[in-house]
N, C-alpha and C. Protein backbone atom coordinates (compact mmCIF):
# COMPACT_ATOMS: atom_id res chain seq x y z
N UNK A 1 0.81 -1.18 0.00
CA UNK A 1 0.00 0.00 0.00
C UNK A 1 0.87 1.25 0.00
N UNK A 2 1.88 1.30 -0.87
CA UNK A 2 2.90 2.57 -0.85
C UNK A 2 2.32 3.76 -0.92
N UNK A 3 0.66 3.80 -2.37
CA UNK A 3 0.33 4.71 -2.24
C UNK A 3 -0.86 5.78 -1.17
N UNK A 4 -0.58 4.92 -0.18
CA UNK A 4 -1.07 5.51 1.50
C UNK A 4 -0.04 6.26 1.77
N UNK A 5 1.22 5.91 1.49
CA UNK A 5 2.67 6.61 2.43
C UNK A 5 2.05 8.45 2.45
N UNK A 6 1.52 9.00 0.80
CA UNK A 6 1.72 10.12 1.35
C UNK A 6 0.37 10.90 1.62
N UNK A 7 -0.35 10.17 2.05
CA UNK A 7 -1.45 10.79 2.33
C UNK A 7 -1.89 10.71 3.81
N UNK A 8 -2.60 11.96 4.26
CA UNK A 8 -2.81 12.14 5.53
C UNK A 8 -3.66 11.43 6.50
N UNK A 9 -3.46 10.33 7.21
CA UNK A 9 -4.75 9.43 8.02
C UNK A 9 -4.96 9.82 9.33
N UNK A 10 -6.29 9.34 9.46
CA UNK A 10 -6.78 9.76 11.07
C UNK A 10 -7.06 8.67 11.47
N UNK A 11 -7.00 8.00 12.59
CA UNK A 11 -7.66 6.94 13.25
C UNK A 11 -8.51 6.93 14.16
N UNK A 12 -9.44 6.59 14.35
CA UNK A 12 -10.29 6.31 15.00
C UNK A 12 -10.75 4.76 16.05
N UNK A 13 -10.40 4.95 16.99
CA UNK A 13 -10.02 3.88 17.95
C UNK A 13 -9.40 2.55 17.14
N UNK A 14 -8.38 2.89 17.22
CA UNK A 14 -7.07 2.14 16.42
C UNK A 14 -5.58 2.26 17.56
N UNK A 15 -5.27 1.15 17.47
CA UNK A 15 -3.86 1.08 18.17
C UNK A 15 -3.08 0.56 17.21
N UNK A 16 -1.91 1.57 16.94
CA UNK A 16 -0.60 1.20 15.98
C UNK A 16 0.49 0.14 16.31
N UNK A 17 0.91 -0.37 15.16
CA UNK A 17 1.77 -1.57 15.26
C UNK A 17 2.95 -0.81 13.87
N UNK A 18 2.54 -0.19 13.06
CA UNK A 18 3.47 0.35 12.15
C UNK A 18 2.77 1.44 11.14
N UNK A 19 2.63 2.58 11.83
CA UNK A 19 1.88 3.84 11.72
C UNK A 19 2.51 4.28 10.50
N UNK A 20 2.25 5.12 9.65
CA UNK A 20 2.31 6.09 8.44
C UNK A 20 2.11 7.32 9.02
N UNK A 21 1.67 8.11 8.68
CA UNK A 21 1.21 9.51 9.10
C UNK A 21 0.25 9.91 9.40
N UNK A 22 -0.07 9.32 11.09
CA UNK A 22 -1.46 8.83 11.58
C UNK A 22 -1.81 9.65 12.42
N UNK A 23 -2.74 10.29 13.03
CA UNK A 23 -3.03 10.96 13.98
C UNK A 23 -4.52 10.36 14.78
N UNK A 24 -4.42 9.43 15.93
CA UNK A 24 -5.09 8.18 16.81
C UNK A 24 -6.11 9.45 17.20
N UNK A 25 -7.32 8.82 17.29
CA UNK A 25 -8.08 9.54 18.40
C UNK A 25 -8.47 8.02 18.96
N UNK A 26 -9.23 8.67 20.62
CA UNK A 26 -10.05 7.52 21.55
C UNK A 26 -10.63 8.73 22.36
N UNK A 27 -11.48 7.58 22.95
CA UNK A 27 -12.33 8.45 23.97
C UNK A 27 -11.34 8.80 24.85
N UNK A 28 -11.47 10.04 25.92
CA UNK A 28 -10.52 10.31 26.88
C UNK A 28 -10.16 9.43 27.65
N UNK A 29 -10.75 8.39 28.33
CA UNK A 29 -10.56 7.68 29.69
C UNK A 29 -9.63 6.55 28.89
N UNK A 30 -9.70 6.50 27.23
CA UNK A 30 -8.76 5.28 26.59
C UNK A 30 -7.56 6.01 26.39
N UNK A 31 -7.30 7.67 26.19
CA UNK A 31 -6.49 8.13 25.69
C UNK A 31 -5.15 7.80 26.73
N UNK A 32 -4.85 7.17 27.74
CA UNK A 32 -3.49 6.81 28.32
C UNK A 32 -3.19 5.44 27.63
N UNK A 33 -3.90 4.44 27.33
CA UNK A 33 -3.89 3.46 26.91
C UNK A 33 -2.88 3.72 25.38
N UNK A 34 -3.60 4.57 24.63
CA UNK A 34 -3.24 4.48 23.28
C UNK A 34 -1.73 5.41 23.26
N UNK A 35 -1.71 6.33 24.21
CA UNK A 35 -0.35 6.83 24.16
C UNK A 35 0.86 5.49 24.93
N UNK A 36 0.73 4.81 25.49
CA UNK A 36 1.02 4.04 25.73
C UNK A 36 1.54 2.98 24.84
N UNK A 37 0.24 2.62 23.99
CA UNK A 37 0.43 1.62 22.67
C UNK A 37 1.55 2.34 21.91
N UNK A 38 1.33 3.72 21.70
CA UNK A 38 2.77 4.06 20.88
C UNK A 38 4.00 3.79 21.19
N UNK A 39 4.01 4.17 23.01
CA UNK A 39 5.53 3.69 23.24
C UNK A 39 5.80 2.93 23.34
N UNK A 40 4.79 2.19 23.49
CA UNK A 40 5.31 -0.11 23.34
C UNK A 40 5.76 0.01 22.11
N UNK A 41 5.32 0.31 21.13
CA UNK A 41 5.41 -0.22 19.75
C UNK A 41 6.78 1.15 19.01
N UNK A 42 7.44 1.51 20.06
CA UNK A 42 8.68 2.65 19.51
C UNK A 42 8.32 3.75 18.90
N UNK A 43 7.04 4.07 18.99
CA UNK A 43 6.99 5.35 18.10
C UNK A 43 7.09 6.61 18.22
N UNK A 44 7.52 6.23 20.22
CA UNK A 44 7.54 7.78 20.81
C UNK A 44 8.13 9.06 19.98
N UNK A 45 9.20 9.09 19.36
CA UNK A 45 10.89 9.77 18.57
C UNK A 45 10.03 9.83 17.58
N UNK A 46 8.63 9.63 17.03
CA UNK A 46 8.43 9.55 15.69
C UNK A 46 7.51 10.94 15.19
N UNK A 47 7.60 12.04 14.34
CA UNK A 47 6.96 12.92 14.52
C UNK A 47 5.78 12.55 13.60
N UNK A 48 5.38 11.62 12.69
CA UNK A 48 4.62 11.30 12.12
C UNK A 48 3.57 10.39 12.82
N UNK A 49 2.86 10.33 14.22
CA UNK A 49 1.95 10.09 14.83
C UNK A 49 1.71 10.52 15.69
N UNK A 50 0.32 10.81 16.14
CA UNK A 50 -0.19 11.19 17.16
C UNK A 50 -1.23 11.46 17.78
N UNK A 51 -2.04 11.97 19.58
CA UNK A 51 -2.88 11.08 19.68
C UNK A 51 -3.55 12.49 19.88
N UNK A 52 -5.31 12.41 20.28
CA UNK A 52 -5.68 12.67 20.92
C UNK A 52 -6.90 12.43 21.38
N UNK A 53 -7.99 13.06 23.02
CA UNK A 53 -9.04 12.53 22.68
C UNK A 53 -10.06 13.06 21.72
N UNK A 54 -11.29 12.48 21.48
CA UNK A 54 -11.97 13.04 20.42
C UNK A 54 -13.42 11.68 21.12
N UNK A 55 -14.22 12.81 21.47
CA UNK A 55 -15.80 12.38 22.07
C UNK A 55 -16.44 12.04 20.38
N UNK A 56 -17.04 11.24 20.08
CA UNK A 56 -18.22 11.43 19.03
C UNK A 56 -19.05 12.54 19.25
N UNK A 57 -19.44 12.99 17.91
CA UNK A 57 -20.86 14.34 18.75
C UNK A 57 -20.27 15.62 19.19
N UNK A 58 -18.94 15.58 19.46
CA UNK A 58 -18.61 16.72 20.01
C UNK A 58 -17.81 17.39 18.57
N UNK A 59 -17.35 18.84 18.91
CA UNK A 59 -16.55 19.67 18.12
C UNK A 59 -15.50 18.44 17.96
N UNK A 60 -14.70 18.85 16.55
CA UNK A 60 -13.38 18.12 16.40
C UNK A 60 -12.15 18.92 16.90
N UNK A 61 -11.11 18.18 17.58
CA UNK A 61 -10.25 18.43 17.77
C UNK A 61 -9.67 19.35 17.21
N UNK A 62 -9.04 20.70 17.92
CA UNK A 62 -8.52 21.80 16.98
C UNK A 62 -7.16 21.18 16.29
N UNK A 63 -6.72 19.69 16.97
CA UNK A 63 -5.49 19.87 16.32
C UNK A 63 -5.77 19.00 14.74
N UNK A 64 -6.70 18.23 14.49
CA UNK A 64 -6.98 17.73 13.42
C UNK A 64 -7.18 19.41 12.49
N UNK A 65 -6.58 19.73 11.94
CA UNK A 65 -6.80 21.16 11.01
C UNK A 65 -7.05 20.57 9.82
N UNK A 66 -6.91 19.44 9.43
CA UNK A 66 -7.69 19.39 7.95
C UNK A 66 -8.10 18.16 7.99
N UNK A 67 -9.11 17.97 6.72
CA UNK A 67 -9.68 16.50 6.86
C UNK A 67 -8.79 15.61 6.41
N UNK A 68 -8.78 14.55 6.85
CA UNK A 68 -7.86 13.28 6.28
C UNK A 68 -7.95 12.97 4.78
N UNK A 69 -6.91 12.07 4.05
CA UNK A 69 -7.06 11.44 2.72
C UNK A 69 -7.71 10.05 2.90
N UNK A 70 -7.13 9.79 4.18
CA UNK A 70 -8.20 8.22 4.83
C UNK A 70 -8.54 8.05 6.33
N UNK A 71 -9.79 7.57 6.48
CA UNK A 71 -10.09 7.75 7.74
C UNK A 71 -9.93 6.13 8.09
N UNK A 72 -9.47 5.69 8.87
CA UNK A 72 -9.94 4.11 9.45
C UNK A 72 -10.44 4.12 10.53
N UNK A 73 -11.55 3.32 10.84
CA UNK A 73 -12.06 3.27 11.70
C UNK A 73 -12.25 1.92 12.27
N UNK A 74 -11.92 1.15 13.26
CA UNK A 74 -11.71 -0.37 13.46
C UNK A 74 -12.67 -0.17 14.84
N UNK A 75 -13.41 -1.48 14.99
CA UNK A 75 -14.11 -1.32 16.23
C UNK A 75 -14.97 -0.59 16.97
N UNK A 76 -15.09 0.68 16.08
CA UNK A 76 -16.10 1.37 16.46
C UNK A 76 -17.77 1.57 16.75
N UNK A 77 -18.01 -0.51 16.27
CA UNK A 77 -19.86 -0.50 16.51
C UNK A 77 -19.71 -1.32 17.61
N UNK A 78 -20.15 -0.97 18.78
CA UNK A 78 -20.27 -1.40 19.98
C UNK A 78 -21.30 -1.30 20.43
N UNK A 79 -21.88 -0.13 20.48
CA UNK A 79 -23.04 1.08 21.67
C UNK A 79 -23.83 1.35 20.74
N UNK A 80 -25.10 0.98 20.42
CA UNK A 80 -25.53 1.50 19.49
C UNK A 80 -26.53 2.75 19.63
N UNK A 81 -26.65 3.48 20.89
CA UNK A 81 -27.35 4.78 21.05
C UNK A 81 -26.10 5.76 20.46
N UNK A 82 -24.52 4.98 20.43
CA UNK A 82 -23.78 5.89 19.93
C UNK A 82 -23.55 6.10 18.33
N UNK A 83 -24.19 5.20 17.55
CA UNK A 83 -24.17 4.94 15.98
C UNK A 83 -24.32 6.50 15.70
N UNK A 84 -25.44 7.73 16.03
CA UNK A 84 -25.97 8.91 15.12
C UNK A 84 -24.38 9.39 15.44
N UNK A 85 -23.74 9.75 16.72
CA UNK A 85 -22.70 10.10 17.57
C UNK A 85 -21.46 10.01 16.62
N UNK A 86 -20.88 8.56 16.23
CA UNK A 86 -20.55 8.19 15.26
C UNK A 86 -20.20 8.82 14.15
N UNK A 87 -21.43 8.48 13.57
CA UNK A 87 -21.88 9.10 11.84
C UNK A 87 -21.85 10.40 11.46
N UNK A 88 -22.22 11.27 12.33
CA UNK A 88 -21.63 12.46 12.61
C UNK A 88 -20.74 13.00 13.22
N UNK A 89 -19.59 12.79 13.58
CA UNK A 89 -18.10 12.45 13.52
C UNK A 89 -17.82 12.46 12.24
N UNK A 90 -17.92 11.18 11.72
CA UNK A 90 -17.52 11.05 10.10
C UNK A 90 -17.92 12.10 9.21
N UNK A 91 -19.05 12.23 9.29
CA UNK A 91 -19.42 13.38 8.13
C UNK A 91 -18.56 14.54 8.61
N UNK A 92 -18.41 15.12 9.93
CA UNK A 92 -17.24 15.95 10.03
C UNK A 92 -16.22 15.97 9.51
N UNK A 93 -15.41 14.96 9.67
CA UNK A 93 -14.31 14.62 9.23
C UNK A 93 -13.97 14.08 8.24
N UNK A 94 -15.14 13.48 7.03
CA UNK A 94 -14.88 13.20 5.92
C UNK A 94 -15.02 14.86 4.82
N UNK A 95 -14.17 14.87 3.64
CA UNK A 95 -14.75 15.50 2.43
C UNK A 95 -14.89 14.72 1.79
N UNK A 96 -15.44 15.28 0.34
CA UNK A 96 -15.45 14.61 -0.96
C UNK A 96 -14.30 13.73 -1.37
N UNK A 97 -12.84 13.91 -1.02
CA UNK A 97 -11.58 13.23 -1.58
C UNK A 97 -11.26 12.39 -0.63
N UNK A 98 -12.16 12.04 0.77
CA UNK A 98 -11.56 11.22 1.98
C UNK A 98 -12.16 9.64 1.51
N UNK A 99 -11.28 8.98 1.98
CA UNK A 99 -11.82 7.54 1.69
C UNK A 99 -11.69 6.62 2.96
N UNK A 100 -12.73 6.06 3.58
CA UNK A 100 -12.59 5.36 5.00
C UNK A 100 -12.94 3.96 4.80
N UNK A 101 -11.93 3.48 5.42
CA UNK A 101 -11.71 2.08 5.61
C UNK A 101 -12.48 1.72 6.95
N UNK A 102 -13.13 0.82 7.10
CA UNK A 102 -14.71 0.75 8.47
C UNK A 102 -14.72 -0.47 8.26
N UNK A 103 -14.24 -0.95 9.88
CA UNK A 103 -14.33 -2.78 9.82
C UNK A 103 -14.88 -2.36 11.32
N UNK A 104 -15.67 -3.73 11.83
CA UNK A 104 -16.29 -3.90 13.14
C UNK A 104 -16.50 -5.41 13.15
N UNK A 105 -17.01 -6.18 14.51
CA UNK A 105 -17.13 -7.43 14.58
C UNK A 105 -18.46 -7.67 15.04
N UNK A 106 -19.44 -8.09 14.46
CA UNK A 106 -20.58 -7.62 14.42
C UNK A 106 -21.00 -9.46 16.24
N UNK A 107 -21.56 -8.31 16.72
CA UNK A 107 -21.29 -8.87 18.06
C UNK A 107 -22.78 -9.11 18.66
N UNK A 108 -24.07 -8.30 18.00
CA UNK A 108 -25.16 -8.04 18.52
C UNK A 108 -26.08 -7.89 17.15
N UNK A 109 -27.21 -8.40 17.35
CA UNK A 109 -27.73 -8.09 15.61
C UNK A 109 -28.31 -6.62 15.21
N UNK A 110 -28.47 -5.70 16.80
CA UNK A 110 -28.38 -4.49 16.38
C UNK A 110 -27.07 -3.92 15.86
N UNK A 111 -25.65 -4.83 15.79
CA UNK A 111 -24.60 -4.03 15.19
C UNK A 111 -24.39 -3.69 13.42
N UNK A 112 -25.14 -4.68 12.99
CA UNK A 112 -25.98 -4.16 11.43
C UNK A 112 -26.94 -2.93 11.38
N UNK A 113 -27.66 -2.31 12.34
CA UNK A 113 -28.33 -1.55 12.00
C UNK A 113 -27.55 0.02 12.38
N UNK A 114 -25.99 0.34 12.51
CA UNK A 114 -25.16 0.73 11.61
C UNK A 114 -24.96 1.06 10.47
N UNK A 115 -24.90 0.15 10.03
CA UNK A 115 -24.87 -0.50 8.30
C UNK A 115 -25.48 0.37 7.47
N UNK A 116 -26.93 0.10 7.85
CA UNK A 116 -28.38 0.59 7.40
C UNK A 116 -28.13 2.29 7.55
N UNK A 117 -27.59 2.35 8.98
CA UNK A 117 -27.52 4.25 8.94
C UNK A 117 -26.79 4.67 8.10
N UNK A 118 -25.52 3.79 7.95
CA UNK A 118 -24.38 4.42 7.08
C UNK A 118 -24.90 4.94 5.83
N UNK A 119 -25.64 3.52 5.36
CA UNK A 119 -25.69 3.73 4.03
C UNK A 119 -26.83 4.95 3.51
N UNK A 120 -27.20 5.51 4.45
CA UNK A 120 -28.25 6.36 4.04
C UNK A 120 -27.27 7.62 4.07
N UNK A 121 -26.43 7.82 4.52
CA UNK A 121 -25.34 8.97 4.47
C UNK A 121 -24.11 8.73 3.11
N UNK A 122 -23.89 7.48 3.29
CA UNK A 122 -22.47 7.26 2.58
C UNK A 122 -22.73 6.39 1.71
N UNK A 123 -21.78 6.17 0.84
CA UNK A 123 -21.89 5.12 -0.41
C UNK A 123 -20.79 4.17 0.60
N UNK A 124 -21.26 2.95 0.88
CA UNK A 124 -20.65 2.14 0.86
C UNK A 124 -20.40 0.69 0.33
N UNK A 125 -19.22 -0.17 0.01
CA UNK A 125 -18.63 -0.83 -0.50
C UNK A 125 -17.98 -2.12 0.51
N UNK A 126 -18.34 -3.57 0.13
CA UNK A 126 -17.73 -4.47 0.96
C UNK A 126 -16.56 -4.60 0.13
N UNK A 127 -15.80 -4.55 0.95
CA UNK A 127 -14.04 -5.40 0.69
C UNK A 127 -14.34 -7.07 0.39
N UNK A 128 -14.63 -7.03 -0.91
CA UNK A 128 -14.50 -8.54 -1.50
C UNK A 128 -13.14 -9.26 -1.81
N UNK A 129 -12.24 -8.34 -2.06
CA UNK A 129 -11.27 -8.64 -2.80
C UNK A 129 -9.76 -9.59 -2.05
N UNK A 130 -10.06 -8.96 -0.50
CA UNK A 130 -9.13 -9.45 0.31
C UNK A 130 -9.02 -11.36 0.72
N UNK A 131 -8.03 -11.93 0.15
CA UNK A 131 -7.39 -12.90 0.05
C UNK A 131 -7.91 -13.59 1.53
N UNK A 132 -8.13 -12.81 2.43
CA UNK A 132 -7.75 -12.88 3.69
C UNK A 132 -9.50 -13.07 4.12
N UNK A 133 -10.17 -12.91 3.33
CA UNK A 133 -11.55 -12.27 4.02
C UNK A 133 -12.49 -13.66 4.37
N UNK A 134 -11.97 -14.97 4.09
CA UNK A 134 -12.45 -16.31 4.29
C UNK A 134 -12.48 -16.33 5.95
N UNK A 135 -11.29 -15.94 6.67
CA UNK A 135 -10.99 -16.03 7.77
C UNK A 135 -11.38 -15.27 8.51
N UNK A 136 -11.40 -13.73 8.43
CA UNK A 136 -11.99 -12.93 8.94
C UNK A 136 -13.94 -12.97 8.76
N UNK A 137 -14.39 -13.24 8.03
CA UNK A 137 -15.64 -13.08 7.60
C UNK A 137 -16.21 -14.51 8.33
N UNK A 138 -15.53 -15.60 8.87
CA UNK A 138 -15.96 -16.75 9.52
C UNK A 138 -16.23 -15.88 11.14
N UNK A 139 -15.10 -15.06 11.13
CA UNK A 139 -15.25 -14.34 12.76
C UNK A 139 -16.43 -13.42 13.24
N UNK A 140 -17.01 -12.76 12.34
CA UNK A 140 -17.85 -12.18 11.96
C UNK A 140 -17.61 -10.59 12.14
N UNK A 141 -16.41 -10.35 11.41
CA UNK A 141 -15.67 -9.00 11.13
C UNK A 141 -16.32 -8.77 9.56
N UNK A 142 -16.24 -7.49 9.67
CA UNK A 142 -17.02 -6.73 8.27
C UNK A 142 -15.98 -5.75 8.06
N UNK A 143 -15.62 -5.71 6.83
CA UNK A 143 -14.85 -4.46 6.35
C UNK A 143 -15.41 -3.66 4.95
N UNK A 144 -15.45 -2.65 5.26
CA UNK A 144 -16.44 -1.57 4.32
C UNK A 144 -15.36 -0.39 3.84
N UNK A 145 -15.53 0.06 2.96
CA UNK A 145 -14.44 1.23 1.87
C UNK A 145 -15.74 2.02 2.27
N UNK A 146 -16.08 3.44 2.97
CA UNK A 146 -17.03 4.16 2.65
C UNK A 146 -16.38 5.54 1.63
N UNK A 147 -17.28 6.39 1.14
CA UNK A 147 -16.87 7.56 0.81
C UNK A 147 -18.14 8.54 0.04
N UNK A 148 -18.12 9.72 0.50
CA UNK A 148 -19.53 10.61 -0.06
C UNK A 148 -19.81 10.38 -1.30
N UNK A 149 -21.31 10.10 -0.97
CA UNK A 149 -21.98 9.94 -2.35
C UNK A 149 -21.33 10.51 -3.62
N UNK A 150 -21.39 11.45 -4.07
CA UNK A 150 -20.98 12.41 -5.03
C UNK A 150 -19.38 12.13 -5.32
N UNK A 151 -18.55 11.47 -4.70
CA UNK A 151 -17.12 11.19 -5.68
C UNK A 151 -17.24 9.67 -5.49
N UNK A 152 -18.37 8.64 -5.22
CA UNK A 152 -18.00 7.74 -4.61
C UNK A 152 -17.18 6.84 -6.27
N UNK A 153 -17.92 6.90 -7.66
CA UNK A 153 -17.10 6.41 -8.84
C UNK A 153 -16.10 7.01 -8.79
N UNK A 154 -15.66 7.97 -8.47
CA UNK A 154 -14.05 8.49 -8.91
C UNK A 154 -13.39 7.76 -7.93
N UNK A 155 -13.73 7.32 -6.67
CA UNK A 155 -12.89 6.39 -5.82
C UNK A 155 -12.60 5.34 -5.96
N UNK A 156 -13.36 4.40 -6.91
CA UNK A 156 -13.52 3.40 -7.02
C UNK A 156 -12.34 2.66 -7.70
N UNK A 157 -11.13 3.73 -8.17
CA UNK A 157 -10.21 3.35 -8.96
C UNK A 157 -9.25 3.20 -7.95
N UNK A 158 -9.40 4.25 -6.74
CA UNK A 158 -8.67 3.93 -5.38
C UNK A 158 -8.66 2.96 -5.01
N UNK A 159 -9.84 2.86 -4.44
CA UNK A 159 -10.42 1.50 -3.66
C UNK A 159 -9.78 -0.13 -4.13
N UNK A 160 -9.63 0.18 -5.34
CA UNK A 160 -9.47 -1.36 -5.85
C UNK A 160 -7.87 -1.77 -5.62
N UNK A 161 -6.92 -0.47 -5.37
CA UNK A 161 -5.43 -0.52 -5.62
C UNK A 161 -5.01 -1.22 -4.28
């Protein structure tokens, strides 16, 4: 995935193992945890990551100053009074040129009705393509490419790389 190296990512309750030019959010009470995960994993010395908290629902972080080129979001369907919370987050933080990578482990059969919200906001896309997805998809992990309606064909040339 070289052509990630130069584009700007945000994470969204994600813990790094070999970061790019990432900037972590978590809820506050996780945010010692994830600064933590960095220095397990050496990245303290590294100026290309970093954390902070970030509530769903609330203002975004002043230090996020522009929107990402990719958002990932791992684990984030849990709570589902927090799904609107969520989704609006994203629409914050997505533009037209952002492309988010959205996997969860669907744990509750309200964690599909997510899904359903997304798609009334976002164009989204299952990750068919991954080699890997026999194994994961037995676990009952879902991985989704979202991105705004209106560029979602011009992404599609992304998406596939």
């Amino acid at each position: 995935m070289d052509e990630l190296r130069e584009k700007t990512m945000l994470a969204l309750s994600l813990n790094p193992s070999k970061p790019l030019s990432i900037h972590l959010t978590d809820l506050a009470r996780i945010l010692p945890i994830t600064l933590r995960n960095i220095e397990l994993n050496g990245l303290t010395a590294s100026a290309s990551i970093s954390a902070d908290a970030l509530e769903w629902g609330s203002s975004i972080v002043p230090k996020i100053l522009s929107k990402p080129d990719v958002l990932l979001a791992a684990d984030c369907v849990y709570f589902e009074p927090a799904f609107p919370l969520l989704l609006q987050t994203m629409q914050e933080l997505m533009d037209p040129e952002t492309v988010c990578y959205f996997c969860f482990k669907k744990r509750r059969r309200a964690d599909m009705n997510f899904v359903k919200m997304a798609r009334k906001i976002f164009e989204l896309k299952d990750v068919e393509d991954d080699p890997e997805k026999g194994v994961w998809g037995r676990e009952g992990v879902h991985l989704y490419v979202l991105a705004q309606s209106l560029v979602y064909e011009e992404k599609e040339c992304f998406m596939q790389n």
